[in-house]
C-alpha atoms as a PDB file:
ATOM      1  CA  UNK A   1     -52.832 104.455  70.820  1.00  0.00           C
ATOM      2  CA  UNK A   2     -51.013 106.956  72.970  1.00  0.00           C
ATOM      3  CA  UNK A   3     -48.757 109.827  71.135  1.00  0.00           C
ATOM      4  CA  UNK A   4     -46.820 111.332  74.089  1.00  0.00           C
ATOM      5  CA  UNK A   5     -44.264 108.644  76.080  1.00  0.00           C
ATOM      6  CA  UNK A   6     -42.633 109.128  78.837  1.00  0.00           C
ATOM      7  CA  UNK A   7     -39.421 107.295  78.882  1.00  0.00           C
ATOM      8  CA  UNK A   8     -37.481 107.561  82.186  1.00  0.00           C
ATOM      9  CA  UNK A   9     -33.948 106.185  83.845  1.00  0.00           C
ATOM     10  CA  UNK A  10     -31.208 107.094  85.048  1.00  0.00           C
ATOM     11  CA  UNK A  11     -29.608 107.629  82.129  1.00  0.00           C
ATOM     12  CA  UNK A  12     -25.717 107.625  83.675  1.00  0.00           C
ATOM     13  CA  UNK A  13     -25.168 107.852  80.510  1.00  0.00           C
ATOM     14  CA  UNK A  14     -27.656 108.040  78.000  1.00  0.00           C
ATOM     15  CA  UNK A  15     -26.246 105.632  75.098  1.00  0.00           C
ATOM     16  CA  UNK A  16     -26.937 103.868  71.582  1.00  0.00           C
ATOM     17  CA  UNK A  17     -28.674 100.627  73.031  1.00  0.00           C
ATOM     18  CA  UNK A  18     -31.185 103.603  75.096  1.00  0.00           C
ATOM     19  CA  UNK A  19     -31.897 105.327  71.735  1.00  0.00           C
ATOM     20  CA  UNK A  20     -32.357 102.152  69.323  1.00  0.00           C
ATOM     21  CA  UNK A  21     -35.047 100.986  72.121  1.00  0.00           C
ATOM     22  CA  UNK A  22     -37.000 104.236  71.857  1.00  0.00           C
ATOM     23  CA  UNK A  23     -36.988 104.770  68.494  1.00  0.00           C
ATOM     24  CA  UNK A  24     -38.274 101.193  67.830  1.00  0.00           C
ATOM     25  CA  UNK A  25     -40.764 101.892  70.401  1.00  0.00           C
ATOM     26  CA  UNK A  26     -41.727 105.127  68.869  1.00  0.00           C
ATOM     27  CA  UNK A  27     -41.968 103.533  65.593  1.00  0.00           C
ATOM     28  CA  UNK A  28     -43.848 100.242  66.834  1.00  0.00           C
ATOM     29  CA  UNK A  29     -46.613 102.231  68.425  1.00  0.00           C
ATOM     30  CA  UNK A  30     -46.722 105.615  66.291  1.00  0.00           C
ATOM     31  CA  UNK A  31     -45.489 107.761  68.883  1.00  0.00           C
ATOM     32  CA  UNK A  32     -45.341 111.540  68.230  1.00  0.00           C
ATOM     33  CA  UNK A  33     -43.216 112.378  71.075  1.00  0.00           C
ATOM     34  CA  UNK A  34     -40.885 110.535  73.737  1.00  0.00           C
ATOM     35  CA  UNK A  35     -39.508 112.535  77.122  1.00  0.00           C
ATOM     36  CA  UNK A  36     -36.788 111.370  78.243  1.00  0.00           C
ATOM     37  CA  UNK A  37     -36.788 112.027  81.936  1.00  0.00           C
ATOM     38  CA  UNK A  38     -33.428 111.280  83.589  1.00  0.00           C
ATOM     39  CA  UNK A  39     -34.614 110.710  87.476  1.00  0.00           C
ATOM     40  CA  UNK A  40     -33.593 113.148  90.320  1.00  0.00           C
ATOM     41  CA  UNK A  41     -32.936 110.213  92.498  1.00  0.00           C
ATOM     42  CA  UNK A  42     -33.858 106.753  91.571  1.00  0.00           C
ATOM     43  CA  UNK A  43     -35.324 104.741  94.168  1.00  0.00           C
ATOM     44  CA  UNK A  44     -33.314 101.745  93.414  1.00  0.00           C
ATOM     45  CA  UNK A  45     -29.752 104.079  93.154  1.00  0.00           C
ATOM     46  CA  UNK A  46     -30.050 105.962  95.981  1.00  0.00           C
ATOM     47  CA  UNK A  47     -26.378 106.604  97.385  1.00  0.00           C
ATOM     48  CA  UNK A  48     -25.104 105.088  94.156  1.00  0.00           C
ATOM     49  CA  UNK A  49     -21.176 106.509  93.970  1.00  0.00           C
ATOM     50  CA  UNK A  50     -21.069 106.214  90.328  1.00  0.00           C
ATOM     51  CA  UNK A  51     -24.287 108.660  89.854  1.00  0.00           C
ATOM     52  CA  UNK A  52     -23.401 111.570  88.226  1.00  0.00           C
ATOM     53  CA  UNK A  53     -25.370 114.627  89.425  1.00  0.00           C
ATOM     54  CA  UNK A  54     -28.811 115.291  87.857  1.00  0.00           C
ATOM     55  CA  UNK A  55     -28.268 118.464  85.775  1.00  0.00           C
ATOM     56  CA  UNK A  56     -25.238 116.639  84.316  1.00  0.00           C
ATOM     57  CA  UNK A  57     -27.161 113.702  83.436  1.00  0.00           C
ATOM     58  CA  UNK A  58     -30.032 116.177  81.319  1.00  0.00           C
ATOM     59  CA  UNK A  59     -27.344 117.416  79.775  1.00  0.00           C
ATOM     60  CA  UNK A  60     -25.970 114.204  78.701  1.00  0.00           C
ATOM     61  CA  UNK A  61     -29.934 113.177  77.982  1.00  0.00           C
ATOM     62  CA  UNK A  62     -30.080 116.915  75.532  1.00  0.00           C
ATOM     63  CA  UNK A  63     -26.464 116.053  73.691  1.00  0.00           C
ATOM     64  CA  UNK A  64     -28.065 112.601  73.255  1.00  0.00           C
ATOM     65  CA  UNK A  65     -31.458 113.024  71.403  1.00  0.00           C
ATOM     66  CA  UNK A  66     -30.790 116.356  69.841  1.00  0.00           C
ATOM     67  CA  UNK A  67     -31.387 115.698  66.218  1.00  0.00           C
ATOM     68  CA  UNK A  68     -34.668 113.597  66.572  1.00  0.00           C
ATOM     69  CA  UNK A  69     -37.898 115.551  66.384  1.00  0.00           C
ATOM     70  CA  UNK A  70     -39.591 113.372  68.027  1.00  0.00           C
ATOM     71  CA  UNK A  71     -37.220 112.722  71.038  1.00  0.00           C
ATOM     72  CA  UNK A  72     -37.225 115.675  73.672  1.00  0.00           C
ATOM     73  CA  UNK A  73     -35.038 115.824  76.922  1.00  0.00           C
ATOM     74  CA  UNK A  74     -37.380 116.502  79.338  1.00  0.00           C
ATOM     75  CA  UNK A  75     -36.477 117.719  83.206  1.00  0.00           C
ATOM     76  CA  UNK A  76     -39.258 117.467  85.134  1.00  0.00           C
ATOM     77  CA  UNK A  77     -37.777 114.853  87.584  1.00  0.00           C
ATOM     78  CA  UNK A  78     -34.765 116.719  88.367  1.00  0.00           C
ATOM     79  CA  UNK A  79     -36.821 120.017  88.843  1.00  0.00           C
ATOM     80  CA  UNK A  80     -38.786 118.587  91.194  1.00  0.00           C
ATOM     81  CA  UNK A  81     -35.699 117.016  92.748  1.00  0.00           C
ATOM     82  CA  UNK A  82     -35.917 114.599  95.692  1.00  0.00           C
ATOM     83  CA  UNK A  83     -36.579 110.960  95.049  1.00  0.00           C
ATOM     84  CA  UNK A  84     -38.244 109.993  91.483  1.00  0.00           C
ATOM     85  CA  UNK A  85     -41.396 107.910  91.742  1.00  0.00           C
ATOM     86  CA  UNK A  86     -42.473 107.458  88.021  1.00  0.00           C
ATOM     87  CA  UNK A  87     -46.699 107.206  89.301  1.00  0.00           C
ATOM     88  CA  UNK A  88     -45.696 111.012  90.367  1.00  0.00           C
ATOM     89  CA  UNK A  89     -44.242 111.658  86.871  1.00  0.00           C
ATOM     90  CA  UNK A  90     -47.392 110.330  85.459  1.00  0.00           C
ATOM     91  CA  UNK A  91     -49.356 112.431  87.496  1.00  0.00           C
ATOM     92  CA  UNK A  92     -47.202 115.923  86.694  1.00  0.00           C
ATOM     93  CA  UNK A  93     -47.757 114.828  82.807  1.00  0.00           C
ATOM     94  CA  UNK A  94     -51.370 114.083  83.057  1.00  0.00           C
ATOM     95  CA  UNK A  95     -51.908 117.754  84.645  1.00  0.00           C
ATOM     96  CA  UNK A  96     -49.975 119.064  82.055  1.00  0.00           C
ATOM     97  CA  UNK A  97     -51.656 117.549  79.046  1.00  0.00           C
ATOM     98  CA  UNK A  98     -55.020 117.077  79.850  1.00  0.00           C
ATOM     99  CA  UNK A  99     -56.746 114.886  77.583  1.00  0.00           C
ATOM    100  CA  UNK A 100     -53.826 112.983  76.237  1.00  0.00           C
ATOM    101  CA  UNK A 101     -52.876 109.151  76.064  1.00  0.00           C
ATOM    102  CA  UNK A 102     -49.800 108.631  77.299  1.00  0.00           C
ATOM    103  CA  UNK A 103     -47.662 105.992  77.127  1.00  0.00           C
ATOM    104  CA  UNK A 104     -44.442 104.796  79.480  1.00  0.00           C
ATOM    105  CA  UNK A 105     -41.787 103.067  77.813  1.00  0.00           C
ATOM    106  CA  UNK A 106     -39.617 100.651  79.869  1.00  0.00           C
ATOM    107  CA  UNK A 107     -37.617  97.145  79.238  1.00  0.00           C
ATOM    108  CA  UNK A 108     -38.544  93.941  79.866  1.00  0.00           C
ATOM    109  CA  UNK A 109     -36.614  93.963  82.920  1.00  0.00           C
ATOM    110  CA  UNK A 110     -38.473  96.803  84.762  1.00  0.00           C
ATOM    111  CA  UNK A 111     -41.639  94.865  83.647  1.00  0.00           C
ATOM    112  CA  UNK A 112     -40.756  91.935  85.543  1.00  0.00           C
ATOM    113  CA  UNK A 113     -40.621  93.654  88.763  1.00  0.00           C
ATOM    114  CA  UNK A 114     -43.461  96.540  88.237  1.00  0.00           C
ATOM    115  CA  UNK A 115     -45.689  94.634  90.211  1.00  0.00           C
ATOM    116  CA  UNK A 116     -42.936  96.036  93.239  1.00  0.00           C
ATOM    117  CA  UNK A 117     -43.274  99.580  92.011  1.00  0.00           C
ATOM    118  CA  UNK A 118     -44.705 102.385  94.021  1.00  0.00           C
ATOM    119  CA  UNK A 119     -48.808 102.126  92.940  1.00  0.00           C
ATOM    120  CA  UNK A 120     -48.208 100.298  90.333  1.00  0.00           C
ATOM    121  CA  UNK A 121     -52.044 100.306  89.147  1.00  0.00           C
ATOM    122  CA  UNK A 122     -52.383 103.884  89.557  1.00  0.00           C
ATOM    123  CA  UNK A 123     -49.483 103.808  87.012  1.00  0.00           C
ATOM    124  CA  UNK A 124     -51.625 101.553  84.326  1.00  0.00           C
ATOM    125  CA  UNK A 125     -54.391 104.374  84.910  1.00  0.00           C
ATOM    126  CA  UNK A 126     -52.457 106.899  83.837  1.00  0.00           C
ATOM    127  CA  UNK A 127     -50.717 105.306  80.858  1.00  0.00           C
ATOM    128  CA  UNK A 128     -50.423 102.210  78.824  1.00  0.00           C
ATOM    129  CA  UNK A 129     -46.982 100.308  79.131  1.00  0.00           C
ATOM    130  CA  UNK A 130     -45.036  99.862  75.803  1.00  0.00           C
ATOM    131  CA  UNK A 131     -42.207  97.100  76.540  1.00  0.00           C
ATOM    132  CA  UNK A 132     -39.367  96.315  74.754  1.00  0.00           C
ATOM    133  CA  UNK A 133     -37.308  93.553  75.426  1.00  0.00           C
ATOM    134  CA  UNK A 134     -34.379  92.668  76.871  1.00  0.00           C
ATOM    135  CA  UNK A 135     -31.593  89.680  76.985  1.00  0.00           C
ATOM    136  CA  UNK A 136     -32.396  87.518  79.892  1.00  0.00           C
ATOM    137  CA  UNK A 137     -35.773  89.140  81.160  1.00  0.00           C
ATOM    138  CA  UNK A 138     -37.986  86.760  82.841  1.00  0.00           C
ATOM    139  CA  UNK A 139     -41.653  87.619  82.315  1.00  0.00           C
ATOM    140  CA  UNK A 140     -43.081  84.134  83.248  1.00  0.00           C
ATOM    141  CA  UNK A 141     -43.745  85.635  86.585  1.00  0.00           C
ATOM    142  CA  UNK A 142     -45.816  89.125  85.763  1.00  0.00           C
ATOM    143  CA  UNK A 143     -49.163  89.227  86.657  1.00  0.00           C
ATOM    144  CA  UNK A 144     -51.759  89.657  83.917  1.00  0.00           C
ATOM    145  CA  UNK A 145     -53.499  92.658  85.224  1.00  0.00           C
ATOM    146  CA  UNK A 146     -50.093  93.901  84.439  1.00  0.00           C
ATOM    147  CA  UNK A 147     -49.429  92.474  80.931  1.00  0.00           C
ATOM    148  CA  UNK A 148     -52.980  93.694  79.664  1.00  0.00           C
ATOM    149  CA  UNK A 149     -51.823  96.906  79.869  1.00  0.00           C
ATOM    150  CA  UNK A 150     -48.813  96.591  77.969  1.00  0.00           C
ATOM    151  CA  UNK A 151     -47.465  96.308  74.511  1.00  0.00           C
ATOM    152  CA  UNK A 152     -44.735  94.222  73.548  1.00  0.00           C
ATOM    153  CA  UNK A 153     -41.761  95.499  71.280  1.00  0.00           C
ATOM    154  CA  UNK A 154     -39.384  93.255  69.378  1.00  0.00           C
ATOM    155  CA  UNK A 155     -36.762  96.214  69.548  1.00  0.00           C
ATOM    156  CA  UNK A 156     -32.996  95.501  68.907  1.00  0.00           C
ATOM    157  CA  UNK A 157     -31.316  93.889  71.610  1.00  0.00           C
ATOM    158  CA  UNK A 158     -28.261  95.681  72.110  1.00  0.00           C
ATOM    159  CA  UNK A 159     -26.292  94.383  74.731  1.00  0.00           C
ATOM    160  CA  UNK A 160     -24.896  97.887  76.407  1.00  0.00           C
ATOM    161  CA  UNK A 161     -25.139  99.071  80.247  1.00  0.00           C
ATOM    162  CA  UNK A 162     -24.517 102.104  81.786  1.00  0.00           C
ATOM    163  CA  UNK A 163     -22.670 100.380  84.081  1.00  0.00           C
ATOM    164  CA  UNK A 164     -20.017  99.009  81.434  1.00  0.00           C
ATOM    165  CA  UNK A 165     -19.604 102.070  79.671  1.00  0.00           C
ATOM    166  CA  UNK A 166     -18.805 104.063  83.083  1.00  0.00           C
ATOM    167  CA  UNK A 167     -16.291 101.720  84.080  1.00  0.00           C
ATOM    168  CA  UNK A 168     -14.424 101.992  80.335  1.00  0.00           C
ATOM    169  CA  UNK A 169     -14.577 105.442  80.843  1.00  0.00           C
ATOM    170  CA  UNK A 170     -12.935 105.405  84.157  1.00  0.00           C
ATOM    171  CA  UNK A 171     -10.376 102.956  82.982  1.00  0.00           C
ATOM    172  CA  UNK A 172      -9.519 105.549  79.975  1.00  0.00           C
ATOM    173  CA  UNK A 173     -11.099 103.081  77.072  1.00  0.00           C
ATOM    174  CA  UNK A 174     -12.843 104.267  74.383  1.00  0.00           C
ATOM    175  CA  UNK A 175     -16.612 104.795  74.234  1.00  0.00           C
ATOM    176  CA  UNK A 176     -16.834 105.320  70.611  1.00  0.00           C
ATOM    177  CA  UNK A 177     -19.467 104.085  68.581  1.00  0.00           C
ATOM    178  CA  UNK A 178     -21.110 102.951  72.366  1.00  0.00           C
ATOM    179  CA  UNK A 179     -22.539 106.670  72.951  1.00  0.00           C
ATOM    180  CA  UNK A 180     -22.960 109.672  70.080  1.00  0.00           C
ATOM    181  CA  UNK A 181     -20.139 111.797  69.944  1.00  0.00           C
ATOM    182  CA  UNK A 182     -21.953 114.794  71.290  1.00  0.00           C
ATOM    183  CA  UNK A 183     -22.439 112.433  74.813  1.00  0.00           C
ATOM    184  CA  UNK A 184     -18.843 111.713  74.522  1.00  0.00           C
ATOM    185  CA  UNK A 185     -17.926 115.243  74.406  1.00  0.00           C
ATOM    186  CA  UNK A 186     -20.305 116.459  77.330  1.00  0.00           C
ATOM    187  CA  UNK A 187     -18.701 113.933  79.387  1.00  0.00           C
ATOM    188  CA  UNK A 188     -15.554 114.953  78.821  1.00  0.00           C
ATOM    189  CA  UNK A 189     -16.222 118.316  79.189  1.00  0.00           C
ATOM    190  CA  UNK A 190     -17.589 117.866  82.392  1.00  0.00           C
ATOM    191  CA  UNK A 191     -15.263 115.381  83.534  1.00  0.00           C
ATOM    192  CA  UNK A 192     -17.846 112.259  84.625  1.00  0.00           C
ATOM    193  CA  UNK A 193     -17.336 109.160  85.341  1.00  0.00           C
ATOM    194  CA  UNK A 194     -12.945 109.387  85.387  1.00  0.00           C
ATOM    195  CA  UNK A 195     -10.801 108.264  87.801  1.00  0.00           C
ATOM    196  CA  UNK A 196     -10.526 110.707  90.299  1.00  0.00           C
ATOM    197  CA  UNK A 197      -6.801 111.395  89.492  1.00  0.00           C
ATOM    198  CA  UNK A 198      -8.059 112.216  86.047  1.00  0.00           C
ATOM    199  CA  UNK A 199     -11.233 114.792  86.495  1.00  0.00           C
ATOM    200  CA  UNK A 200     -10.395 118.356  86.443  1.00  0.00           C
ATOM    201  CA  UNK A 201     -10.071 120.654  89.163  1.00  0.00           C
ATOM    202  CA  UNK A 202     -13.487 122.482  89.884  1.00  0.00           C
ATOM    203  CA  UNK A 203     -12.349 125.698  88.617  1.00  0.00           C
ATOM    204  CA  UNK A 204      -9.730 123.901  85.588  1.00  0.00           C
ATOM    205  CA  UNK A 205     -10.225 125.551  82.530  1.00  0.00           C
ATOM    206  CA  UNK A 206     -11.510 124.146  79.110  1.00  0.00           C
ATOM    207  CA  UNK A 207      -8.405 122.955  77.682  1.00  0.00           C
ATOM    208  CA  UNK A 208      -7.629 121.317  81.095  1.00  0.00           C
ATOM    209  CA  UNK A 209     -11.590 119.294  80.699  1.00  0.00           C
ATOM    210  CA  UNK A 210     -10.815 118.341  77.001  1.00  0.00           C
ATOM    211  CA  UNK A 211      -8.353 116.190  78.100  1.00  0.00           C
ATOM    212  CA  UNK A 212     -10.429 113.965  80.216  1.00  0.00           C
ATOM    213  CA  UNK A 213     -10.823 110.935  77.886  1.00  0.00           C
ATOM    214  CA  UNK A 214     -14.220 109.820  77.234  1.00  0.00           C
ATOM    215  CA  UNK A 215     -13.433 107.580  73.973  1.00  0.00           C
END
């Protein structure tokens, strides 16, 4: 089985539901090491006014998994900047480590549309897909030469979107206990994902960043 994964998103933000998914994956399949590779620009979010800008988002990705040996923010996507096509990310990975299996972690959502994805069987040449599910995926649909290539992963099915926690946020609700406190304090310190009355000036000083509530 593979020991390297690459597990990418958008990560806007990285939160609890996105590290109980890995870790079970990790665990499920003995993985030695999981990137996670928030995208430049994903394909599907392009133009997205709620996207917080890349380096923030590796930040947010580094405060997230620090702590877990096995877990490493990795920026490869937003280094190479442009739009993020994960068969490209494959390919940069495969150069890199020559040799290795590698594995790409995704939910059973982005399984039921891979067939879509930009060469999607160049993708199962590169790595095998580890899957974990999630509430309300419909995988009645995905072709086989897609599901022989993947692992499924009874993870924990935790409820949580990006998309909910970034509208608490900018409605001044708490976050707490949704993302690790070292997530919450990035994103206060860098003022994401506030109402625009609330973010700080560009050159506002610490104090003034503190006080942009992010739980």
């Amino acid at each position: 089985m593979p020991s390297l994964a690459l597990f990418g998103g958008s990560f806007n933000p990285p939160h609890v539901g996105h590290l109980a998914v890995a870790e079970a994956c990790a665990e499920a399949v003995g993985l030695e090491r999981v990137l996670w590779a928030p995208a430049a620009t994903p394909p599907h979010k392009r133009g997205h006014a709620d996207m917080a800008p890349a380096a923030d988002r590796l930040a947010l990705v580094r405060a997230a998994v620090a702590g877990n040996e096995r877990f490493e923010a990795w920026g490869g996507e937003v280094e190479r900047g442009g739009t993020s096509y994960t068969v490209d990310t494959l390919r940069a990975l495969a150069e890199q480590h020559p040799g290795a299996e590698i594995a790409l972690v995704l939910g059973g959502d982005s399984l039921a549309g891979f067939a879509s994805w930009r060469e999607p069987r160049a993708i199962l040449d590169l790595a095998r897909l580890v899957v974990y599910d999630r509430p309300g995926a419909d995988l009645a649909d995905v072709p086989a030469w897609v599901t022989d290539h993947a692992t499924r992963v009874a993870g924990p099915l935790v409820d949580l979107s990006s998309t909910e926690l970034r509208a608490r946020i900018r409605a001044g609700r708490t976050v707490r206990y949704l993302v690790p406190d070292a997530v919450r304090a990035e994103i206060a310190a860098r003022g994401l994902y506030a109402a625009p009355r609330d973010r700080p000036a560009p050159d506002a000083g610490e104090n003034t960043a503190r006080r942009v509530r992010a739980g």
